[in-house]
N, C-alpha and C. Protein backbone atom coordinates (compact mmCIF):
# COMPACT_ATOMS: atom_id res chain seq x y z
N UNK A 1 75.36 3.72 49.23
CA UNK A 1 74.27 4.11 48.36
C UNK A 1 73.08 3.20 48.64
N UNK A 2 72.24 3.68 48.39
CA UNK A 2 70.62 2.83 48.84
C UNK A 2 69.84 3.29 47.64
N UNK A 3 68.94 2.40 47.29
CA UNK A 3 67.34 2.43 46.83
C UNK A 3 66.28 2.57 47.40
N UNK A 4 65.41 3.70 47.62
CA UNK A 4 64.09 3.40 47.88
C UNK A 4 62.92 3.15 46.60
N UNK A 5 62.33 2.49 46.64
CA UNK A 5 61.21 2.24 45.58
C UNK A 5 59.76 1.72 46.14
N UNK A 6 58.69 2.31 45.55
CA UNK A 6 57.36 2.19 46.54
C UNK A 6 57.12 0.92 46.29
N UNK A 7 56.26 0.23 46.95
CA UNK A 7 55.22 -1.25 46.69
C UNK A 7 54.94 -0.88 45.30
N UNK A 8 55.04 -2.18 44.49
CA UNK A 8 54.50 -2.72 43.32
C UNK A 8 52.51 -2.15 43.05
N UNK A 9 52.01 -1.82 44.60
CA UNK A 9 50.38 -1.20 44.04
C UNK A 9 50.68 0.19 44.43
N UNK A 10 51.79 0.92 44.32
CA UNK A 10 52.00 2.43 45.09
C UNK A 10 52.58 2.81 43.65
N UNK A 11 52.48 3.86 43.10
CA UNK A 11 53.67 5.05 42.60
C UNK A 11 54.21 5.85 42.94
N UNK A 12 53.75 6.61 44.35
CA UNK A 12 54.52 7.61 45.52
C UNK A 12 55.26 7.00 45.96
N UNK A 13 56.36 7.46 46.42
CA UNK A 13 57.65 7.34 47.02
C UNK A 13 57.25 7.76 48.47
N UNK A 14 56.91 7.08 49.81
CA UNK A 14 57.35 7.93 51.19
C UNK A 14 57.88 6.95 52.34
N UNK A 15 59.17 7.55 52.43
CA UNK A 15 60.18 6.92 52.99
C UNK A 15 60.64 7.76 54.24
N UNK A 16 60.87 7.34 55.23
CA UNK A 16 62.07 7.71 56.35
C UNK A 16 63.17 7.43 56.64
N UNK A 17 64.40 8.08 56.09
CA UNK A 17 65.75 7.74 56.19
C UNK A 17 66.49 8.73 57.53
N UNK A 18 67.58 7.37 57.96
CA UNK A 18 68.41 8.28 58.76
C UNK A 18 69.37 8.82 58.46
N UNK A 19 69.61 9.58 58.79
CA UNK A 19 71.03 10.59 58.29
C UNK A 19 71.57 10.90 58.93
N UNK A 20 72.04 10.02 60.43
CA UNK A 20 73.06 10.45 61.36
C UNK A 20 72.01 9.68 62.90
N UNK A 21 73.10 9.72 63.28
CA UNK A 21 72.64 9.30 64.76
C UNK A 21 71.15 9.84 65.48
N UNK A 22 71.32 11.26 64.79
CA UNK A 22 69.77 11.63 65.82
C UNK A 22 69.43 12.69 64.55
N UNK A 23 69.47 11.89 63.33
CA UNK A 23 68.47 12.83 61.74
C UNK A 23 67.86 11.98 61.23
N UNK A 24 66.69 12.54 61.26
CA UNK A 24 66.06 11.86 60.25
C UNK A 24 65.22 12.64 59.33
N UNK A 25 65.17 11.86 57.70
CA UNK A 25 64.26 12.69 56.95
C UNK A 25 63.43 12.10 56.53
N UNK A 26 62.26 12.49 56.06
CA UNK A 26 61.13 12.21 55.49
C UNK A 26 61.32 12.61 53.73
N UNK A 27 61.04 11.59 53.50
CA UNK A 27 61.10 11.45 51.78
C UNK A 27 59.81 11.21 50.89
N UNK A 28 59.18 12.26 50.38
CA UNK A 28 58.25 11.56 49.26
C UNK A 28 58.83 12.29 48.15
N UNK A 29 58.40 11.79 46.94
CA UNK A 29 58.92 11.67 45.39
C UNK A 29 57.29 11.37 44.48
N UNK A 30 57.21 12.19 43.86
CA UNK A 30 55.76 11.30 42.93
C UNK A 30 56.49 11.74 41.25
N UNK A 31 56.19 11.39 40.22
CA UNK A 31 56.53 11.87 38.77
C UNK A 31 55.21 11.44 37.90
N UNK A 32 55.45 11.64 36.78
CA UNK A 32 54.24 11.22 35.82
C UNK A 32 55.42 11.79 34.44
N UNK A 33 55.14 11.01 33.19
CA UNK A 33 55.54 10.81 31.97
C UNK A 33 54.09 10.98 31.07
N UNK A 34 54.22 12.17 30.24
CA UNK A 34 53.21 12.72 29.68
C UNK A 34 51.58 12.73 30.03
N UNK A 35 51.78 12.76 31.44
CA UNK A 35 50.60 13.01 31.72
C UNK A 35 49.71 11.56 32.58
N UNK A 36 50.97 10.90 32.56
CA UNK A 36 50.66 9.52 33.16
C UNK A 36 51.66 9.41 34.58
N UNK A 37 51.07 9.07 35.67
CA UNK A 37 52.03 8.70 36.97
C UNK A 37 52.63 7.55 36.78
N UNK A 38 54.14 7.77 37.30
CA UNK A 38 54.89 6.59 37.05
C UNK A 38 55.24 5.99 38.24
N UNK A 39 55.92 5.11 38.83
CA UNK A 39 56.22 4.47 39.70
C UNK A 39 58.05 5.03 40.48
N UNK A 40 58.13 6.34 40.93
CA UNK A 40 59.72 6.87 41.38
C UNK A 40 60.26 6.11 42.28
N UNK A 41 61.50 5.97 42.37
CA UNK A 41 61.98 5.70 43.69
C UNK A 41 62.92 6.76 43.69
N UNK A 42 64.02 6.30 45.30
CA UNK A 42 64.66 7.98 45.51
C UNK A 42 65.92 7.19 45.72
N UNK A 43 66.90 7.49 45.18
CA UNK A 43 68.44 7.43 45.42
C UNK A 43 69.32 8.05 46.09
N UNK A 44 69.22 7.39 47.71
CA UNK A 44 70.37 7.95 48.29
C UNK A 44 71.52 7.80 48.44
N UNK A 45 72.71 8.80 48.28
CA UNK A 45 73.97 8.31 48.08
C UNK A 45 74.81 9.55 48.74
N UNK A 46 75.92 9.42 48.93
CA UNK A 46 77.39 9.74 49.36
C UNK A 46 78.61 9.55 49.01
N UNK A 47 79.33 10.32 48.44
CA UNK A 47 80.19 9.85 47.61
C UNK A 47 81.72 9.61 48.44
N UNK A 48 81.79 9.70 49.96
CA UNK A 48 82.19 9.15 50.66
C UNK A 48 83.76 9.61 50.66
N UNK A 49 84.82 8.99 51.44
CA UNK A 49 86.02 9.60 51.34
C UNK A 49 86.79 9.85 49.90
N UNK A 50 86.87 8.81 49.36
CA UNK A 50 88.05 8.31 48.13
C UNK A 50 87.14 9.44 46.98
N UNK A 51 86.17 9.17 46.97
CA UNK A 51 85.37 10.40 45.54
C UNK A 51 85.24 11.20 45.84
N UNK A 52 85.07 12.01 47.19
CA UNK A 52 85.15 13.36 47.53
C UNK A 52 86.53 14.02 47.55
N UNK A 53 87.89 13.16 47.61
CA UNK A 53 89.02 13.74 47.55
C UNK A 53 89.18 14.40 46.21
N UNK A 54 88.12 13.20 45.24
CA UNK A 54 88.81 13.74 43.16
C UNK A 54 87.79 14.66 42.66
N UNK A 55 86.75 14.97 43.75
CA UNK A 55 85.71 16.01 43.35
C UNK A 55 85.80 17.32 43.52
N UNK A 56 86.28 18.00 42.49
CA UNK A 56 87.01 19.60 42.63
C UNK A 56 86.00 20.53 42.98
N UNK A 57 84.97 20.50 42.97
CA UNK A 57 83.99 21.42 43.88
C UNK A 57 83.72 20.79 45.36
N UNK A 58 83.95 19.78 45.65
CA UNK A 58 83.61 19.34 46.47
C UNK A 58 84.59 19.31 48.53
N UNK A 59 84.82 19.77 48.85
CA UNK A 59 85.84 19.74 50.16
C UNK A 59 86.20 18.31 50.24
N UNK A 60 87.57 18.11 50.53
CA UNK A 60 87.90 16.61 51.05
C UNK A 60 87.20 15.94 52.21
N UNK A 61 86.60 17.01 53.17
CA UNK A 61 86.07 16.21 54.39
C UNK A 61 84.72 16.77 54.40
N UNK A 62 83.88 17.30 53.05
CA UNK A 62 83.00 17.54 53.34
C UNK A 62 81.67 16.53 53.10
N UNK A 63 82.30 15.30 52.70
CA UNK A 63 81.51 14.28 52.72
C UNK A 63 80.27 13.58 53.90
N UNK A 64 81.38 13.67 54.79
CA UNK A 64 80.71 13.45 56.51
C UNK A 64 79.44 14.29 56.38
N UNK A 65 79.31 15.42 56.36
CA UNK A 65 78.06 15.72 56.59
C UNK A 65 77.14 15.96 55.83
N UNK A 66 77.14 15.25 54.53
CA UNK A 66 75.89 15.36 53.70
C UNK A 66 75.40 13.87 53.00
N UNK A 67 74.10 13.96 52.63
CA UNK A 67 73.53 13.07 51.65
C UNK A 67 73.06 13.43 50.39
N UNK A 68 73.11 13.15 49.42
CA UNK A 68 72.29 13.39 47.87
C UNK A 68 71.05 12.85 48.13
N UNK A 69 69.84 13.37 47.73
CA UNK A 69 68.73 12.38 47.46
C UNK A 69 68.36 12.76 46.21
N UNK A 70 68.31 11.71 45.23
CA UNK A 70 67.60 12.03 43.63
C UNK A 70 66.41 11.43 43.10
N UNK A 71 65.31 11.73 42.75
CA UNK A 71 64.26 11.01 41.77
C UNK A 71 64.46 10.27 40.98
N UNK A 72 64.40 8.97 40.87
CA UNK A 72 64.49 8.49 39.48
C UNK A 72 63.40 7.21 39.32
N UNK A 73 63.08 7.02 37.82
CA UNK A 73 62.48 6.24 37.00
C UNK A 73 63.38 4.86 36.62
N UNK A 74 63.49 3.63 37.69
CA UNK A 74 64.81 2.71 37.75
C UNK A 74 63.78 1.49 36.64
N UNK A 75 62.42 1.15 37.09
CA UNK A 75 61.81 0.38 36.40
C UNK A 75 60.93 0.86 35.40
N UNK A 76 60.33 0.16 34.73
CA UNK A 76 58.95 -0.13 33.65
C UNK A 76 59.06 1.43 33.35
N UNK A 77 60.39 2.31 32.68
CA UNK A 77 60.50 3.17 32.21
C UNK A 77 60.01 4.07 30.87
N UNK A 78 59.00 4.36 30.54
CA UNK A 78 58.60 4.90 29.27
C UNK A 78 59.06 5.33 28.39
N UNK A 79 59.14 5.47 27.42
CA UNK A 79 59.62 6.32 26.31
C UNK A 79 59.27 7.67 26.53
N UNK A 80 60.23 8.68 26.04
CA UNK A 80 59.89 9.99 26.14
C UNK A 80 59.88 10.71 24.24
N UNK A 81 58.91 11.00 24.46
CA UNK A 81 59.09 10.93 22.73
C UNK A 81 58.97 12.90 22.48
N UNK A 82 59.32 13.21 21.37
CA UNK A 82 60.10 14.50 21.16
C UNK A 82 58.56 15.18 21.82
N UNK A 83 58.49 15.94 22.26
CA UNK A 83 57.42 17.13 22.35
C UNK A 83 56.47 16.55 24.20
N UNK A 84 56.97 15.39 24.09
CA UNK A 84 56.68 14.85 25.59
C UNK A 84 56.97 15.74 26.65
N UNK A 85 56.95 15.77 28.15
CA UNK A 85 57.34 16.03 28.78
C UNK A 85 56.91 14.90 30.50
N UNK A 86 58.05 14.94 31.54
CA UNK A 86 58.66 14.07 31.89
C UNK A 86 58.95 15.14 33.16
N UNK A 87 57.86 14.94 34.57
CA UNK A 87 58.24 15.84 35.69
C UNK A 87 58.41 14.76 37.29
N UNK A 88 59.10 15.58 38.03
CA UNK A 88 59.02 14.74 39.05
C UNK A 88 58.87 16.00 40.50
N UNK A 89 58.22 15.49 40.72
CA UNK A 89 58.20 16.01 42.63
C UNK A 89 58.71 15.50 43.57
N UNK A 90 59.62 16.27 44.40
CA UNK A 90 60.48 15.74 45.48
C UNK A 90 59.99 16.47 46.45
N UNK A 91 59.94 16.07 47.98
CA UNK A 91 59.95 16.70 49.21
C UNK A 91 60.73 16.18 50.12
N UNK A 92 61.46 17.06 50.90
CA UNK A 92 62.22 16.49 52.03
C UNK A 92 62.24 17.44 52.88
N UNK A 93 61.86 16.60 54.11
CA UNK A 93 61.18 17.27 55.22
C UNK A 93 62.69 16.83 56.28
N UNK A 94 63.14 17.80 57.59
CA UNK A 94 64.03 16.91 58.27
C UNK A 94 62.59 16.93 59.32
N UNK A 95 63.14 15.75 59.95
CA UNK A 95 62.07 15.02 61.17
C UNK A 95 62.73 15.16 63.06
């Protein structure tokens, strides 16, 4: 599992991860919390042999060939207060 998170003067997320010997993707992420941009990073993960065996949708060996990437709000997180709303933009490009 990995963290990406932008520079401390950035709130866009744009990253290049590899995903195999000869993949690579391009990652940006932006969000905003009621109307304000927040600072995303992107969570990549794999849930690898041992959690893909107990994952009932999931194939035992279908781990090998994929990655998750998710948006999230890890720091200086806001309150979301009832009637708020709370969006994020993801792109992933393969390279």
């Amino acid at each position: 599992d990995r963290v990406y998170t932008p520079p401390k003067e950035k709130m866009d997320l744009s990253v290049t991860i590899a995903a195999g010997p000869s993949n690579n993707i391009s990652l940006t992420a932006s969000g905003e919390v009621d109307g304000t941009n927040v600072p995303v990073s992107g969570v990549v993960w794999n849930p690898h042999e041992e959690k893909a065996n107990g994952m009932g949708d999931f194939g035992d060996d279908q781990y090998v060939d994929m990655i998750c990437v998710e948006p999230g709000l890890l720091s200086d997180v806001p309150s979301l207060e009832g009637g708020k709303k709370a969006s994020f933009t993801q792109v992933i490009t393969c390279l």
